[in-house]
Protein backbone atom coordinates (compact mmCIF):
# COMPACT_ATOMS: atom_id res chain seq x y z
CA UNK A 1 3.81 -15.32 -6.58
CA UNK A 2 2.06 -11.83 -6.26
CA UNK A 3 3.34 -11.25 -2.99
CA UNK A 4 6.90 -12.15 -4.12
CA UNK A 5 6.36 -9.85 -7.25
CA UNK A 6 4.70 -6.97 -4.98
CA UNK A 7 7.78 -7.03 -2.43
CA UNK A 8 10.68 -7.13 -5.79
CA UNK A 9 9.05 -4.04 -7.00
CA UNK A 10 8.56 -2.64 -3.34
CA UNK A 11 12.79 -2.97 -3.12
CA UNK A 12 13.43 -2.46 -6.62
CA UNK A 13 15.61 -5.18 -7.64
CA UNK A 14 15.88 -8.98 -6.18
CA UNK A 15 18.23 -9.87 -3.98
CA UNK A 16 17.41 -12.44 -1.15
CA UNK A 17 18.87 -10.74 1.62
CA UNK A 18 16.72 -7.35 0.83
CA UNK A 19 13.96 -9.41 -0.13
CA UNK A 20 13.82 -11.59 3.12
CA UNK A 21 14.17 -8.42 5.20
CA UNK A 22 11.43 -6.39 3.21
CA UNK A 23 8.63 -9.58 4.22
CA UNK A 24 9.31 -8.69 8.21
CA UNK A 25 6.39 -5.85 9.00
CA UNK A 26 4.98 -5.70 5.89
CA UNK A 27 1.32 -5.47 4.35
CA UNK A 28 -0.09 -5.77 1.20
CA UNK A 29 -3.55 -5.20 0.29
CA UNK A 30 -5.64 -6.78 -2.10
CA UNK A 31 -6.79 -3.40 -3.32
CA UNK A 32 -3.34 -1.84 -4.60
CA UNK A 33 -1.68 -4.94 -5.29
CA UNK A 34 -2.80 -6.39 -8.75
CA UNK A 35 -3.21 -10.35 -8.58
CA UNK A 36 -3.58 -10.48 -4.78
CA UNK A 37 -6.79 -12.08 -3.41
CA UNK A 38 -6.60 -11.36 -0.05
CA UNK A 39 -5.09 -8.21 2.13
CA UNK A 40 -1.96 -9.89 3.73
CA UNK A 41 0.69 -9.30 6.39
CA UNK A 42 3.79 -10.71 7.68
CA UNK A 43 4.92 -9.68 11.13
CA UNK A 44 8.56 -8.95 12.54
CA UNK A 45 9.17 -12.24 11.91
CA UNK A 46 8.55 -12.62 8.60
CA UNK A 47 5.37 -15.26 9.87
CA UNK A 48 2.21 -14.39 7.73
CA UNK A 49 -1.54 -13.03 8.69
CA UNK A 50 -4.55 -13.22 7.22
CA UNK A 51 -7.81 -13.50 7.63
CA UNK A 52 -8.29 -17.15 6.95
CA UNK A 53 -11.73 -19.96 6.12
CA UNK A 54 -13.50 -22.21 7.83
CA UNK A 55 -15.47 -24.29 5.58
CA UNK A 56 -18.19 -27.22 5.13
CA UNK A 57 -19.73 -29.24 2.41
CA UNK A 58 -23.20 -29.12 1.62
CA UNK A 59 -24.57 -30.95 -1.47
CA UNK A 60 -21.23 -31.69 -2.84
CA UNK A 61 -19.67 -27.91 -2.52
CA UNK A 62 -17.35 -26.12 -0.18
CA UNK A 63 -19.17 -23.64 1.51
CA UNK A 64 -17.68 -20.63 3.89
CA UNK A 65 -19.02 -21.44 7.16
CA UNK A 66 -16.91 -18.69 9.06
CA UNK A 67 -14.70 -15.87 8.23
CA UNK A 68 -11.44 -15.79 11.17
CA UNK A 69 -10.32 -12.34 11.03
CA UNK A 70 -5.65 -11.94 11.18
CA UNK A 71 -4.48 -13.20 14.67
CA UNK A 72 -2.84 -8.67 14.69
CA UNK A 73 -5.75 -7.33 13.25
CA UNK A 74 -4.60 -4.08 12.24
């Protein structure tokens, strides 16, 4: 929902046609954009990157095995 909220603001009003063509080449990070918790991007079309989790379970909890960095790394 942050990324939706992020990209309405980014165009200034909603309307699905702006909307849909404001998420092709665009990247938000986690920094600048409140409620984000990750830096994302969507390429030109509109498909998302991120860096993404590979995880286990030790003792009963998920633990972060490996961090994959975005397929475009930028």
């Amino acid at each position: 929902m942050y990324t939706v909220k992020a990209v309405t603001e980014k165009i200034g009003k909603f309307d699905s046609k702006a909307f849909a063509a404001a998420m092709k080449n665009v990247s938000l990070s986690a920094k600048t954009t409140p409620g984000l918790l990750l830096d994302i991007s969507y390429d030109a079309n509109g498909d998302l990157d991120r860096e993404s989790y590979l995880t286990k379970v030790v003792n009963g909890k998920q633990v972060v095995s490996e961090i994959l960095p975005p397929v475009n790394k930028k």
